[in-house]
C-alpha atoms as a PDB file:
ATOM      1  CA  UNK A   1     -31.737 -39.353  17.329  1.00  0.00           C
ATOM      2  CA  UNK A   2     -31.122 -35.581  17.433  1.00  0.00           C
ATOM      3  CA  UNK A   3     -27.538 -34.497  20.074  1.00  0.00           C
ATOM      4  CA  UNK A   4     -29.072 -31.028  21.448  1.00  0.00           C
ATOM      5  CA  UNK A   5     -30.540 -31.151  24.239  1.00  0.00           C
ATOM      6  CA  UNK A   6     -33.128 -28.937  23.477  1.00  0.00           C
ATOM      7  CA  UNK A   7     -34.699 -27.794  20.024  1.00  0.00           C
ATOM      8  CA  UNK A   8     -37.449 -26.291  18.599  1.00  0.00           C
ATOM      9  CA  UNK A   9     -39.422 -28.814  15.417  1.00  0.00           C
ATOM     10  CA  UNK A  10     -42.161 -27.224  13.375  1.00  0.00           C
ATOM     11  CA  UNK A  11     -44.553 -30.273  13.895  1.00  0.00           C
ATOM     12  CA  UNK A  12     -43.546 -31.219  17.751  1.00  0.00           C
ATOM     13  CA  UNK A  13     -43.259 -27.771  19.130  1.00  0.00           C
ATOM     14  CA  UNK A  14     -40.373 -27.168  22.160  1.00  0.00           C
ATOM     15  CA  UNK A  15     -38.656 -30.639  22.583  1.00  0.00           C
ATOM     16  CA  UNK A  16     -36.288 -31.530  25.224  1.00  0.00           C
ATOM     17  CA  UNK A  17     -33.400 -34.427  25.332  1.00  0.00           C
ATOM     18  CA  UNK A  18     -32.411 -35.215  29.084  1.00  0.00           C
ATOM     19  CA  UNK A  19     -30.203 -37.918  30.125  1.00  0.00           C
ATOM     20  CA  UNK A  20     -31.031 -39.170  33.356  1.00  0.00           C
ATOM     21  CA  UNK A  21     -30.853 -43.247  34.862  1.00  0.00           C
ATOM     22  CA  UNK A  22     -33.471 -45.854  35.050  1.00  0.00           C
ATOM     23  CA  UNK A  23     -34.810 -46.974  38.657  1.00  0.00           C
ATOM     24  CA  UNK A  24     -37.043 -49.808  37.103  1.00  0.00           C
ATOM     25  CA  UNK A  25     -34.652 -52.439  38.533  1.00  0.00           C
ATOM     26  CA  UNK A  26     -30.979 -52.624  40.333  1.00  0.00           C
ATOM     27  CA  UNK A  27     -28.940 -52.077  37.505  1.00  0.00           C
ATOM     28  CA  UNK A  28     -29.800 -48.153  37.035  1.00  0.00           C
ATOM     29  CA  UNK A  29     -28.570 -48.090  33.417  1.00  0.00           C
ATOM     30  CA  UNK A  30     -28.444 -44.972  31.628  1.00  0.00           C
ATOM     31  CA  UNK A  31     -31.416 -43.484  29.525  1.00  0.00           C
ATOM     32  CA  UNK A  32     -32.265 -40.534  27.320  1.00  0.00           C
ATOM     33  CA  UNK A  33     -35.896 -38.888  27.737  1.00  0.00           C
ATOM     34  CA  UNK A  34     -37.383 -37.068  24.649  1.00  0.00           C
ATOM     35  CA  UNK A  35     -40.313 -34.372  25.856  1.00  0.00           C
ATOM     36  CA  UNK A  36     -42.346 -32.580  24.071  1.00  0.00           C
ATOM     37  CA  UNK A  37     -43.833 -29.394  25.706  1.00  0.00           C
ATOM     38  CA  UNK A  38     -42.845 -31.588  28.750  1.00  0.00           C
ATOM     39  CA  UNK A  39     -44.408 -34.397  28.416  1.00  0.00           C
ATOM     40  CA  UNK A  40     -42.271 -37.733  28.056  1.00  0.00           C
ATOM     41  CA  UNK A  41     -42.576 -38.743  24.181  1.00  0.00           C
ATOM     42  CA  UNK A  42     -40.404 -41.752  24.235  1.00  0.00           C
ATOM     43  CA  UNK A  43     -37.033 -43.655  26.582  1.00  0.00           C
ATOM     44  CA  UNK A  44     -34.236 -44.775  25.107  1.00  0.00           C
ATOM     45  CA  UNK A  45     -30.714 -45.761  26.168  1.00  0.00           C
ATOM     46  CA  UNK A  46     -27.787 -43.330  26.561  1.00  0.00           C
ATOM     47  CA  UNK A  47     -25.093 -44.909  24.421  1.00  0.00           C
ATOM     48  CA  UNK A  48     -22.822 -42.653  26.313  1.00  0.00           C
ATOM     49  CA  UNK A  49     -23.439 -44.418  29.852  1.00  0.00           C
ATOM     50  CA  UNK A  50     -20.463 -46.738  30.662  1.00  0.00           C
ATOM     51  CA  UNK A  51     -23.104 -49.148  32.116  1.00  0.00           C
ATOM     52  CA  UNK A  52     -25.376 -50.376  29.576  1.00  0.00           C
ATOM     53  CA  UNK A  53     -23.744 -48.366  26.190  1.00  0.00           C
ATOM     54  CA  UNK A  54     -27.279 -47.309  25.005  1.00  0.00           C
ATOM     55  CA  UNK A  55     -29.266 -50.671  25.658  1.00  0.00           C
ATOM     56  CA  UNK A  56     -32.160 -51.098  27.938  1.00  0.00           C
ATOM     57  CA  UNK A  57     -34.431 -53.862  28.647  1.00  0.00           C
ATOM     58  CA  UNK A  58     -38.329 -53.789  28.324  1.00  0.00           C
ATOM     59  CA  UNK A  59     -38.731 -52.494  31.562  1.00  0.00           C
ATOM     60  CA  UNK A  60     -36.841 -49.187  31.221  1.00  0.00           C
ATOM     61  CA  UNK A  61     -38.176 -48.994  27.735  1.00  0.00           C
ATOM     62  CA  UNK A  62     -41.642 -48.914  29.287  1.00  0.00           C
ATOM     63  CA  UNK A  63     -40.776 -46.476  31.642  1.00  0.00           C
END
């Protein structure tokens, strides 16, 4: 996974990283969002977040 925040990629266009938390259930654990031209490309955990250290269940993965 890329660190910036925000790059540009030749074959995905303007691509944005933003770390945000999960409301699927009570635990709000930690995510990262990849967009592409603003639209949500994939969720994944944020292994910075003290909570859950970059792991999240099916239903945050789902989004």
């Amino acid at each position: 996974m890329l660190d910036p925040t925000e790059y540009n990629d030749q074959d995905m266009g303007r691509v944005e990283v933003k770390n945000t938390t999960c409301y699927m259930c009570a635990c709000r654990c930690g995510i990262r969002v990849t967009l592409e031209e603003g639209k949500i490309r994939y969720i994944q955990g944020n292994p910075d977040h003290p909570l859950n250290k970059g792991v999240i269940c099916a239903k945050g993965s789902s989004g």
